[in-house]
C-alpha atoms as a PDB file:
ATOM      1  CA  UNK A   1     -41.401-121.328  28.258  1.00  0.00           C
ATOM      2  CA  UNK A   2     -38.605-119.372  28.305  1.00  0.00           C
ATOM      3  CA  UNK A   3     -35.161-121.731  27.881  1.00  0.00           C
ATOM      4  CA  UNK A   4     -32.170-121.145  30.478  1.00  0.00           C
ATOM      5  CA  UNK A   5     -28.925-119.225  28.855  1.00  0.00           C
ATOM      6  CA  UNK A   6     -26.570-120.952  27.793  1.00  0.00           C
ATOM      7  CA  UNK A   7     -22.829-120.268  26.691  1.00  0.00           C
ATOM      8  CA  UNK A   8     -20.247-121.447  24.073  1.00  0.00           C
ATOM      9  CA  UNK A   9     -17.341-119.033  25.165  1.00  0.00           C
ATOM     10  CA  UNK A  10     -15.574-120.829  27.861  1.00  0.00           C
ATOM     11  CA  UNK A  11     -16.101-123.334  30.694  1.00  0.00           C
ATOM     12  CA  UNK A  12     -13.061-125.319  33.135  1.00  0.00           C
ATOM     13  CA  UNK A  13     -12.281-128.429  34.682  1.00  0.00           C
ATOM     14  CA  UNK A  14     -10.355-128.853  38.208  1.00  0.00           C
ATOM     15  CA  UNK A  15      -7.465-129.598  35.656  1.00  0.00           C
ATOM     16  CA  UNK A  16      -8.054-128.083  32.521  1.00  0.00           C
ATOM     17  CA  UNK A  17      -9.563-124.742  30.734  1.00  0.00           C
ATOM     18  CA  UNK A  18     -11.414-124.451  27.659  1.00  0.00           C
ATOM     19  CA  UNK A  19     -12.005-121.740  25.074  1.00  0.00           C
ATOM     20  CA  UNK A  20     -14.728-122.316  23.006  1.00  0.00           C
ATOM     21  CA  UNK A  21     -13.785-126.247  21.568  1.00  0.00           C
ATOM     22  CA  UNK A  22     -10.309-125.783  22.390  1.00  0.00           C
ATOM     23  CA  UNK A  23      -7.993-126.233  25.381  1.00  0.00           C
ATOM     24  CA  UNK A  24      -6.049-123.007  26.554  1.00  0.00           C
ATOM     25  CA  UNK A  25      -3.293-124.971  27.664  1.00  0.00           C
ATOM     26  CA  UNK A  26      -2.702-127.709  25.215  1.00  0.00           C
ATOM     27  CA  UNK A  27      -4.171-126.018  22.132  1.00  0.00           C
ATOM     28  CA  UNK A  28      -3.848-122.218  22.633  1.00  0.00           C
ATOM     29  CA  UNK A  29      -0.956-121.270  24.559  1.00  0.00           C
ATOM     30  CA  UNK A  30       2.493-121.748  22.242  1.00  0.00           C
ATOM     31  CA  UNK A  31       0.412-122.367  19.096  1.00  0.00           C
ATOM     32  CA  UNK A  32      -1.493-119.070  18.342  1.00  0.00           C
ATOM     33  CA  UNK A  33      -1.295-115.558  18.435  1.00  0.00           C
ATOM     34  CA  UNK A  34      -3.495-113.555  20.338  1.00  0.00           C
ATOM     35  CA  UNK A  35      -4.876-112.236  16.804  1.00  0.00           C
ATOM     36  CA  UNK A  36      -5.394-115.683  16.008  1.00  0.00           C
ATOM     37  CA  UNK A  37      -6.927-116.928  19.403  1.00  0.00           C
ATOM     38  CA  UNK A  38      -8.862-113.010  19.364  1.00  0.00           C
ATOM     39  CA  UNK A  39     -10.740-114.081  16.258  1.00  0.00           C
ATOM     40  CA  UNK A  40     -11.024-117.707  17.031  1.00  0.00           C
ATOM     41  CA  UNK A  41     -12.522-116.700  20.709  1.00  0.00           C
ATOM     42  CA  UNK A  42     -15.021-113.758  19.188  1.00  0.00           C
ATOM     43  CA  UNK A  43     -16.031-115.399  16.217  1.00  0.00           C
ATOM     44  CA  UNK A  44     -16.024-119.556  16.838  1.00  0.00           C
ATOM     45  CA  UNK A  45     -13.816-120.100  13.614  1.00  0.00           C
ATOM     46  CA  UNK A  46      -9.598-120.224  13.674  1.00  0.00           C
ATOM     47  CA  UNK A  47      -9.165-117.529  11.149  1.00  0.00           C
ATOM     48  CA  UNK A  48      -6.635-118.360   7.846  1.00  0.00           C
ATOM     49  CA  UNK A  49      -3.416-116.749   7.191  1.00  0.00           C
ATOM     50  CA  UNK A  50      -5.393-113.761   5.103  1.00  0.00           C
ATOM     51  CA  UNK A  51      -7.451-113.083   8.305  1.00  0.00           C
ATOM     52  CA  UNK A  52      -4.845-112.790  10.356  1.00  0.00           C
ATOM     53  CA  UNK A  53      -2.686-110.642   8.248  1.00  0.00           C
ATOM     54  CA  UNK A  54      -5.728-108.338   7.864  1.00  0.00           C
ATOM     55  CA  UNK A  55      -7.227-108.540  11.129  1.00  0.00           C
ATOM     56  CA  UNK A  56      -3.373-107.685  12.323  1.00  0.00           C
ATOM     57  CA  UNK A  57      -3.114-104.624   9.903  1.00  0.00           C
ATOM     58  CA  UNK A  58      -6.404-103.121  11.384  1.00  0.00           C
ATOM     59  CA  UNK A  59      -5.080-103.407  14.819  1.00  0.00           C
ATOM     60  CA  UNK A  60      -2.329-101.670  14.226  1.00  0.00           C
ATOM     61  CA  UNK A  61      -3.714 -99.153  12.518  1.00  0.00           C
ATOM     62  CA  UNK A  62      -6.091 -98.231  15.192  1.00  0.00           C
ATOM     63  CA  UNK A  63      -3.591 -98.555  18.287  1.00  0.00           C
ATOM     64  CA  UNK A  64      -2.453 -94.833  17.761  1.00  0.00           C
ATOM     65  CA  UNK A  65      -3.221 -91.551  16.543  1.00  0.00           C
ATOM     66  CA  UNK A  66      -1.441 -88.860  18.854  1.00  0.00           C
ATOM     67  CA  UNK A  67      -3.463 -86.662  21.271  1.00  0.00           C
ATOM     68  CA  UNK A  68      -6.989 -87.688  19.988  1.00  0.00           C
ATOM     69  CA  UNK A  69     -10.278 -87.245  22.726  1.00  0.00           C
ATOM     70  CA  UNK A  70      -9.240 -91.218  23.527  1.00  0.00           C
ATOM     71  CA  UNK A  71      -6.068 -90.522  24.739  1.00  0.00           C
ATOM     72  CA  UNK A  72      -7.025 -86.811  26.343  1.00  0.00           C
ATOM     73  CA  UNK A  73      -9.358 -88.688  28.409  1.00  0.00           C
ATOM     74  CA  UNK A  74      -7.248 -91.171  28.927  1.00  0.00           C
ATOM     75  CA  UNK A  75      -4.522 -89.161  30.096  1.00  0.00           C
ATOM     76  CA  UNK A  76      -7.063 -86.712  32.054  1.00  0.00           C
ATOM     77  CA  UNK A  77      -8.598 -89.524  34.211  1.00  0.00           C
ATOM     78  CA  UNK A  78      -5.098 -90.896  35.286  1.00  0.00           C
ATOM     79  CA  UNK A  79      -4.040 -87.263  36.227  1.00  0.00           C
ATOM     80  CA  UNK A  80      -6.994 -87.226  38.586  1.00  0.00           C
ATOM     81  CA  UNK A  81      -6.728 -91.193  39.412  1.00  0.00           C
ATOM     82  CA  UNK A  82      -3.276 -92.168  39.425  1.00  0.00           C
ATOM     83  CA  UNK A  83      -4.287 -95.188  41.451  1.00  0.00           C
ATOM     84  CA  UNK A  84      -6.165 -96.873  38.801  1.00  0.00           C
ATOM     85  CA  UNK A  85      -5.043 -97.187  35.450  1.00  0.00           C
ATOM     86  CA  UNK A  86      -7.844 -99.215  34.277  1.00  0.00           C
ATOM     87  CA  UNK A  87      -9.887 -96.429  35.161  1.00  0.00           C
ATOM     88  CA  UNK A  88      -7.960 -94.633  32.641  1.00  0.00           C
ATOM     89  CA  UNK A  89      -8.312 -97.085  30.044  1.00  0.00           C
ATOM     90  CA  UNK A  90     -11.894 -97.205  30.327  1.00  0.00           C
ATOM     91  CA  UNK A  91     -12.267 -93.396  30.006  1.00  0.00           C
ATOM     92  CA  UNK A  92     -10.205 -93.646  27.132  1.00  0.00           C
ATOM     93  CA  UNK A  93     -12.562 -96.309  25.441  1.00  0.00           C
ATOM     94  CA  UNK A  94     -15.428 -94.900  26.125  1.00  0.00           C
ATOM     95  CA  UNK A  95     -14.300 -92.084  23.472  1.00  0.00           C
ATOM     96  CA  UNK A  96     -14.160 -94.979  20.425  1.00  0.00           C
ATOM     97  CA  UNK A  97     -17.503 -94.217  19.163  1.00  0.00           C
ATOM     98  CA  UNK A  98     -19.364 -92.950  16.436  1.00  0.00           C
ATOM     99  CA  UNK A  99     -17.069 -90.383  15.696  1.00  0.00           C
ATOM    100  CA  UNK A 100     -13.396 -91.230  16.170  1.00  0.00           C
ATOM    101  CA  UNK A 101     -12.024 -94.626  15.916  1.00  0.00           C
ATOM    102  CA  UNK A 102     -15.191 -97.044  15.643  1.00  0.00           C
ATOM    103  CA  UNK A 103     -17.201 -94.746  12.982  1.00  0.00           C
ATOM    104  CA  UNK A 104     -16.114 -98.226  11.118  1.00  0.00           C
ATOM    105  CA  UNK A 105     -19.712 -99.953  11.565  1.00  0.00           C
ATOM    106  CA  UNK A 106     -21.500 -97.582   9.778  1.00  0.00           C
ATOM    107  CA  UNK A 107     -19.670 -97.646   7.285  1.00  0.00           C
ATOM    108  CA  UNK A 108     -19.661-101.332   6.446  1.00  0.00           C
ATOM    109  CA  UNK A 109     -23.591-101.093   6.767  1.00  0.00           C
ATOM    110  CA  UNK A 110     -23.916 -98.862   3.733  1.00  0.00           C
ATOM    111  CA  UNK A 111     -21.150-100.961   2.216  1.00  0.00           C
ATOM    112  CA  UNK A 112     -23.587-103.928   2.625  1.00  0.00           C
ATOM    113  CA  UNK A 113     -25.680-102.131   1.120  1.00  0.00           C
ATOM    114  CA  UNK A 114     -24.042-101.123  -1.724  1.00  0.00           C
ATOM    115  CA  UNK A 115     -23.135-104.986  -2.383  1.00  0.00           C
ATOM    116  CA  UNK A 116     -26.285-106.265  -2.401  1.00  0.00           C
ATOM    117  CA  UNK A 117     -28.201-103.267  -4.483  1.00  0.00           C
ATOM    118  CA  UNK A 118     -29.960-105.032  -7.310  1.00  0.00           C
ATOM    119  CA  UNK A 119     -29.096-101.785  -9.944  1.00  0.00           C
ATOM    120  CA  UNK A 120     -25.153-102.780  -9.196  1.00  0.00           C
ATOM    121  CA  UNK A 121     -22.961-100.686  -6.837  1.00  0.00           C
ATOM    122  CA  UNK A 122     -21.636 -97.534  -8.774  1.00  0.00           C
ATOM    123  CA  UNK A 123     -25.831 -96.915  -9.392  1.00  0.00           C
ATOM    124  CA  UNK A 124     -26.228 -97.550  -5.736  1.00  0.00           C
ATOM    125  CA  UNK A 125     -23.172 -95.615  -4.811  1.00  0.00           C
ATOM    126  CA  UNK A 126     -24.076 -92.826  -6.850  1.00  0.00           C
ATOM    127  CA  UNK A 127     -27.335 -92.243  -4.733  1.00  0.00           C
ATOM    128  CA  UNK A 128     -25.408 -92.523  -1.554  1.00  0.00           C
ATOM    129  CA  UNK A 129     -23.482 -89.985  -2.306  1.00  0.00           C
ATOM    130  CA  UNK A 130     -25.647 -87.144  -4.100  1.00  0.00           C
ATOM    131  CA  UNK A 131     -28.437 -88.199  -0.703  1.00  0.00           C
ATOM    132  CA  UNK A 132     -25.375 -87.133   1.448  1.00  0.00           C
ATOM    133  CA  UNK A 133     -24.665 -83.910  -0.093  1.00  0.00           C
ATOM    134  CA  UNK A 134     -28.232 -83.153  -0.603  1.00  0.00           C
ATOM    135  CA  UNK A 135     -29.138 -83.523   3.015  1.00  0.00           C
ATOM    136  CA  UNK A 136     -25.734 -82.017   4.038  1.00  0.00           C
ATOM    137  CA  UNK A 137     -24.603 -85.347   6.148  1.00  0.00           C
ATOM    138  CA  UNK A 138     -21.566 -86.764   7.447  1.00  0.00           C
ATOM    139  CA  UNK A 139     -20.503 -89.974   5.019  1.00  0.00           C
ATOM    140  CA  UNK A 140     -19.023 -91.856   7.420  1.00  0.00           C
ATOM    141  CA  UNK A 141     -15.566 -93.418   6.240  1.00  0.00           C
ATOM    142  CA  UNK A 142     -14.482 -90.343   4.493  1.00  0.00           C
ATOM    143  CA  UNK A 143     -13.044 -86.982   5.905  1.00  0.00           C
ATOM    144  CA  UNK A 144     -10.255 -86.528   8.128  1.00  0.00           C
ATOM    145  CA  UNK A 145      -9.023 -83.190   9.428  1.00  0.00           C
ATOM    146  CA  UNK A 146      -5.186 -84.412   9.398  1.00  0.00           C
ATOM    147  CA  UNK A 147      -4.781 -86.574   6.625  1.00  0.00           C
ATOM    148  CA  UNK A 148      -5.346 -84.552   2.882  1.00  0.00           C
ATOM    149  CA  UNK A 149      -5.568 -84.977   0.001  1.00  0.00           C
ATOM    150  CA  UNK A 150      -5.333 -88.929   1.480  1.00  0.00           C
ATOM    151  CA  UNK A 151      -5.338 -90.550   4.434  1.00  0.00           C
ATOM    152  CA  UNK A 152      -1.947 -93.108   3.870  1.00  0.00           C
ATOM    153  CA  UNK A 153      -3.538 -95.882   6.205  1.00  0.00           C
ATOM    154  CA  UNK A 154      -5.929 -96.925   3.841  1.00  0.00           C
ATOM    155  CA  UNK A 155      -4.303 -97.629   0.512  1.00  0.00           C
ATOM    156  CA  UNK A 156      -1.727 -99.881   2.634  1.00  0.00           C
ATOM    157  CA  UNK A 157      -4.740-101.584   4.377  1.00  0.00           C
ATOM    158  CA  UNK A 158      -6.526-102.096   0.647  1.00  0.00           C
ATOM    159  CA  UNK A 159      -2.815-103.763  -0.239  1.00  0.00           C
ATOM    160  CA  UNK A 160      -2.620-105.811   2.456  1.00  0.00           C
ATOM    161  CA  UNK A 161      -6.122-107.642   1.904  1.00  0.00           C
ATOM    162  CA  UNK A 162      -5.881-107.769  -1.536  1.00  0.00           C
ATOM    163  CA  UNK A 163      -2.580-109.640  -1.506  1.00  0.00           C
ATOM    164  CA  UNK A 164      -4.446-112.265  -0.122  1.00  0.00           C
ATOM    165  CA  UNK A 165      -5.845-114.921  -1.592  1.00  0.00           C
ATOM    166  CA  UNK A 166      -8.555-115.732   1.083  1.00  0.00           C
ATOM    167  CA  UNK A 167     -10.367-112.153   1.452  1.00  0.00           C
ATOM    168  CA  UNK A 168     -13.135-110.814  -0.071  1.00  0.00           C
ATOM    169  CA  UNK A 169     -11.902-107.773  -1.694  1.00  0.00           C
ATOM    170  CA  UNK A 170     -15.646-106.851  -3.421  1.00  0.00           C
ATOM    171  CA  UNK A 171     -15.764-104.403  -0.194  1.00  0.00           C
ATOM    172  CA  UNK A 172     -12.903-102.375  -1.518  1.00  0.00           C
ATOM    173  CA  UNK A 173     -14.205-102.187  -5.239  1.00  0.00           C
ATOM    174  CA  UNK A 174     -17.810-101.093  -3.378  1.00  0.00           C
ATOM    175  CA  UNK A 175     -15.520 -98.514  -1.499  1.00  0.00           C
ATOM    176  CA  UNK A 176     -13.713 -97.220  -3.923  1.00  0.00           C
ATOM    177  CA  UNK A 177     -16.644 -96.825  -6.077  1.00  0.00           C
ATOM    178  CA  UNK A 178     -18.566 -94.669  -2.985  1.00  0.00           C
ATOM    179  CA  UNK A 179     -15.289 -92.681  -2.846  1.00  0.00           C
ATOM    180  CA  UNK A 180     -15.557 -91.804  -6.657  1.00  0.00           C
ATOM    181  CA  UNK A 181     -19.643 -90.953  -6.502  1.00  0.00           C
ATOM    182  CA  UNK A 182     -18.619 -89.066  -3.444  1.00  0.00           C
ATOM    183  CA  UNK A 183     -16.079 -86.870  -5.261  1.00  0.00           C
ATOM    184  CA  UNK A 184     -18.240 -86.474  -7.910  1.00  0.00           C
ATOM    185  CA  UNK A 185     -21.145 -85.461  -5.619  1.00  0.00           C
ATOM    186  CA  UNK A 186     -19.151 -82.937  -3.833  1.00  0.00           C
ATOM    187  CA  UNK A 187     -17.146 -81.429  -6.518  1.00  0.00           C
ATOM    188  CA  UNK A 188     -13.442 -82.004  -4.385  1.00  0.00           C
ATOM    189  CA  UNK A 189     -11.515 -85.133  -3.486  1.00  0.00           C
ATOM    190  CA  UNK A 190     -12.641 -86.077  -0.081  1.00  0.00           C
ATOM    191  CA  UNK A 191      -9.984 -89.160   1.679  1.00  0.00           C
ATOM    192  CA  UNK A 192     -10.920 -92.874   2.854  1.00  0.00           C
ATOM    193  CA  UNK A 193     -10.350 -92.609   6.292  1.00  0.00           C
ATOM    194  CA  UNK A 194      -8.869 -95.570   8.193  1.00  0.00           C
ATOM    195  CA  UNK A 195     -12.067 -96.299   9.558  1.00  0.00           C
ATOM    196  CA  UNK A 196     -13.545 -96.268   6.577  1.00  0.00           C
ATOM    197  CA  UNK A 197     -10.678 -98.672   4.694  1.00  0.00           C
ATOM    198  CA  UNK A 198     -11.475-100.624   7.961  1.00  0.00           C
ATOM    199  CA  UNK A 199     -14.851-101.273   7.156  1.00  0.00           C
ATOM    200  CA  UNK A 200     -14.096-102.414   3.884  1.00  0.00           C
ATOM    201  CA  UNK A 201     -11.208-105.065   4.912  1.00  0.00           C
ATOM    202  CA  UNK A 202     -13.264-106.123   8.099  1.00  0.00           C
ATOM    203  CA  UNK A 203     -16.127-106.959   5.753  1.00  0.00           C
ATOM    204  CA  UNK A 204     -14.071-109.168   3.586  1.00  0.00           C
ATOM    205  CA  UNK A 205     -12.234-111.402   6.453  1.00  0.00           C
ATOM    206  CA  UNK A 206     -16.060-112.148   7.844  1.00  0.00           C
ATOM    207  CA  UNK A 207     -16.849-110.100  10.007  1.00  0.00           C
ATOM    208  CA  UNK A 208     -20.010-108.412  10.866  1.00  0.00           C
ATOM    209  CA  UNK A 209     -20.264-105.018  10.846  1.00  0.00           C
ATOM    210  CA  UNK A 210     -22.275-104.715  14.571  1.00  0.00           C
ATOM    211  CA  UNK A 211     -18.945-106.184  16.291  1.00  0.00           C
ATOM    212  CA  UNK A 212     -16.428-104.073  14.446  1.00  0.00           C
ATOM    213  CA  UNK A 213     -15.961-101.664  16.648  1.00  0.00           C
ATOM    214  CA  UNK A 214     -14.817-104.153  19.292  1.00  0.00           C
ATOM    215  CA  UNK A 215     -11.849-104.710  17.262  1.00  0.00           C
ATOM    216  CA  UNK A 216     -11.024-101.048  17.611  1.00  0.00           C
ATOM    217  CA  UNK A 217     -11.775-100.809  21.148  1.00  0.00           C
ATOM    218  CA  UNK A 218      -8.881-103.884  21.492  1.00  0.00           C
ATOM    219  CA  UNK A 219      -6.778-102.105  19.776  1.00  0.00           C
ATOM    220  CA  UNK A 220      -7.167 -98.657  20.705  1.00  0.00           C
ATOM    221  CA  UNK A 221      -6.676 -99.869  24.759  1.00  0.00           C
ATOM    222  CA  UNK A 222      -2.820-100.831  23.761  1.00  0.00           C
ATOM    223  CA  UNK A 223      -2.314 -97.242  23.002  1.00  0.00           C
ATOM    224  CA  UNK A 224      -3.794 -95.861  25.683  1.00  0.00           C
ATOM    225  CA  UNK A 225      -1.492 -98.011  28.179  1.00  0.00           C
ATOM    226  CA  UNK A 226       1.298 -96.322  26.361  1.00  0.00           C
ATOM    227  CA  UNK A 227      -0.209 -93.165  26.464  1.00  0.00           C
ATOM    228  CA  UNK A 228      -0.403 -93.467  30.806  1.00  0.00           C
ATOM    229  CA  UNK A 229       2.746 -95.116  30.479  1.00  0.00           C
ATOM    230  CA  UNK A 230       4.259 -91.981  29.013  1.00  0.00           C
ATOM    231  CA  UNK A 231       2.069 -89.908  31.580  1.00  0.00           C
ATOM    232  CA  UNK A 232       4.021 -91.788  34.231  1.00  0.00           C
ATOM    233  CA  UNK A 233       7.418 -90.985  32.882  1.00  0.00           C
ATOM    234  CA  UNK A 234       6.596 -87.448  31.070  1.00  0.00           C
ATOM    235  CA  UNK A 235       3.228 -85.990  32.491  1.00  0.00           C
ATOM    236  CA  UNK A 236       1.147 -83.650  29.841  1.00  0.00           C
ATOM    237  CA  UNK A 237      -2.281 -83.799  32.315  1.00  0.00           C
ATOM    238  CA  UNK A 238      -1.873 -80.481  34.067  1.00  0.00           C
ATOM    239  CA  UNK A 239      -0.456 -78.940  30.928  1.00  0.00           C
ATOM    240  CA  UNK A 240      -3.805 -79.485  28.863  1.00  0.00           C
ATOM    241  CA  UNK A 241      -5.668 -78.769  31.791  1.00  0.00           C
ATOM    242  CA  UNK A 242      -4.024 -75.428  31.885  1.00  0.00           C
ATOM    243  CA  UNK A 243      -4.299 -74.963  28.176  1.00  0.00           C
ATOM    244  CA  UNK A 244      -7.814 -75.513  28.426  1.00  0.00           C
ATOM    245  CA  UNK A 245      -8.354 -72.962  31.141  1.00  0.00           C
ATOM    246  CA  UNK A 246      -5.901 -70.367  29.049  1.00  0.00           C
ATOM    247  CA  UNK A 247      -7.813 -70.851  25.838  1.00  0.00           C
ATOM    248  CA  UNK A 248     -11.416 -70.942  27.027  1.00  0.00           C
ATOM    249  CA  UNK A 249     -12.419 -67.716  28.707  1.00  0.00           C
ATOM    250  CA  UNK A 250     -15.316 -67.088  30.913  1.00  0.00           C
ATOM    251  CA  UNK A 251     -17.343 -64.948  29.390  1.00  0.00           C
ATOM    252  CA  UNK A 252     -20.578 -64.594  31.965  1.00  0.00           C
ATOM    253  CA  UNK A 253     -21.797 -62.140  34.221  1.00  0.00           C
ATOM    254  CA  UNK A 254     -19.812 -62.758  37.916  1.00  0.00           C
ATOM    255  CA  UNK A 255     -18.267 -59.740  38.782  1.00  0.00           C
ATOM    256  CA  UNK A 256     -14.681 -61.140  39.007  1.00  0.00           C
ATOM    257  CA  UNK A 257     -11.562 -58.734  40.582  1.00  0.00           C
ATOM    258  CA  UNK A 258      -8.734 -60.054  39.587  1.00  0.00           C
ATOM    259  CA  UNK A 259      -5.421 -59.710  42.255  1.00  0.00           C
END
């Protein structure tokens, strides 16, 4: 017999509301953060100070990266629905995927995996790596077509968690190890993305790699309300609409007479 669903999230009184074991009002509102109540709400435990300090870094990191396909579409939906911003949030987020923003999950997976490979990690990482080239795939949390020879984000992220005392920094070490096999592999220096630094901090404040990309999709939607904020007050829709249409020719077979 199938058993009824149940939740631990939330639930409400005629005088009172609770998240998780905790009241909103009492507990919640005054006392923590929305990091801290984030974390607390997603993953049933109040995080420590080296949680929050990570789990704050990462957010930041991943609110903004200029005129990425998150914020085009973001941008581009608003121009067409000015009525509905949350319209243009959502189009936004549905562009942090598996290959811009929340590429972070599968990158923690083969960090996992490095971690727990009974030959050690550099072993481990070394067949990662020369399996990559070989088959002449994307390593995902490493690459980035701005940021060379380094992508800044991630040493300051690897700082950050290692400073404290709480965090499991055997992520980074598997990381870093990957990042050396990789250059090795490929004969150049190839960066740890921000996504890929990410991974590796995520993993050591606990938590598991098929939610990370939640935490991006929270942060990335802050940058997209300034990003239609700005569209408001300075509008760039049209103008990549028309840059589009300049750069992109037709190239079929209508007979076209141009005026």
């Amino acid at each position: 017999m199938t058993s009824k669903p149940e939740t631990k999230l939330a639930t409400h009184t005629l005088t009172s509301l609770f998240v998780r074991d905790m009241n909103l009002v009492d507990d919640m509102m005054g006392q923590m953060t929305f990091t801290d109540a984030m974390f607390y709400h997603i993953t049933g435990q109040r995080p420590t100070a080296g949680q929050t300090a990570v789990l704050d870094a990462v957010l930041v990191t991943l609110m903004e990266h200029g005129f990425t396909p998150s914020a085009i579409a973001a941008r581009m939906t608003y121009l067409s629905a000015p009525e509905a911003l949350q319209a243009a949030v959502s189009a936004g987020l549905l562009n942090v995927a598996s290959q811009f923003v929340g590429t972070m999950e599968n990158c923690a997976a083969i960090l996992e995996q490095l971690t727990s490979a009974e030959d050690g990690v550099e072993a481990a990482a070394k067949r990662v790596a020369q399996s990559a080239r070989a088959e002449k795939r994307h390593l995902p949390g490493f690459g980035h077509h701005l940021h060379k020879p380094d992508d800044p984000r991630s040493p300051k992220l690897f700082e950050i968690a290692r400073a404290q005392d709480d965090v499991d920094d055997r992520y980074i070490d598997a990381l870093l190890a990957l990042s050396q096999a990789v250059d090795e592999a490929y004969g150049r220096h190839l960066t740890i993305n921000a996504t890929g630094a990410t991974a590796a901090v995520m993993l050591g404040i606990g938590v598991p790699a098929r939610i990370m990309r939640g935490f991006a999709v929270i942060s990335r939607a802050a940058g997209l309300v300034a990003h239609i904020m700005e569209e408001q007050d300075n509008p760039a829709g049209r103008t990549i609409w028309e840059v589009v249409e300049d750069t992109i020719p037709y190239t079929g077979d209508a007979d076209i007479t141009h005026d």
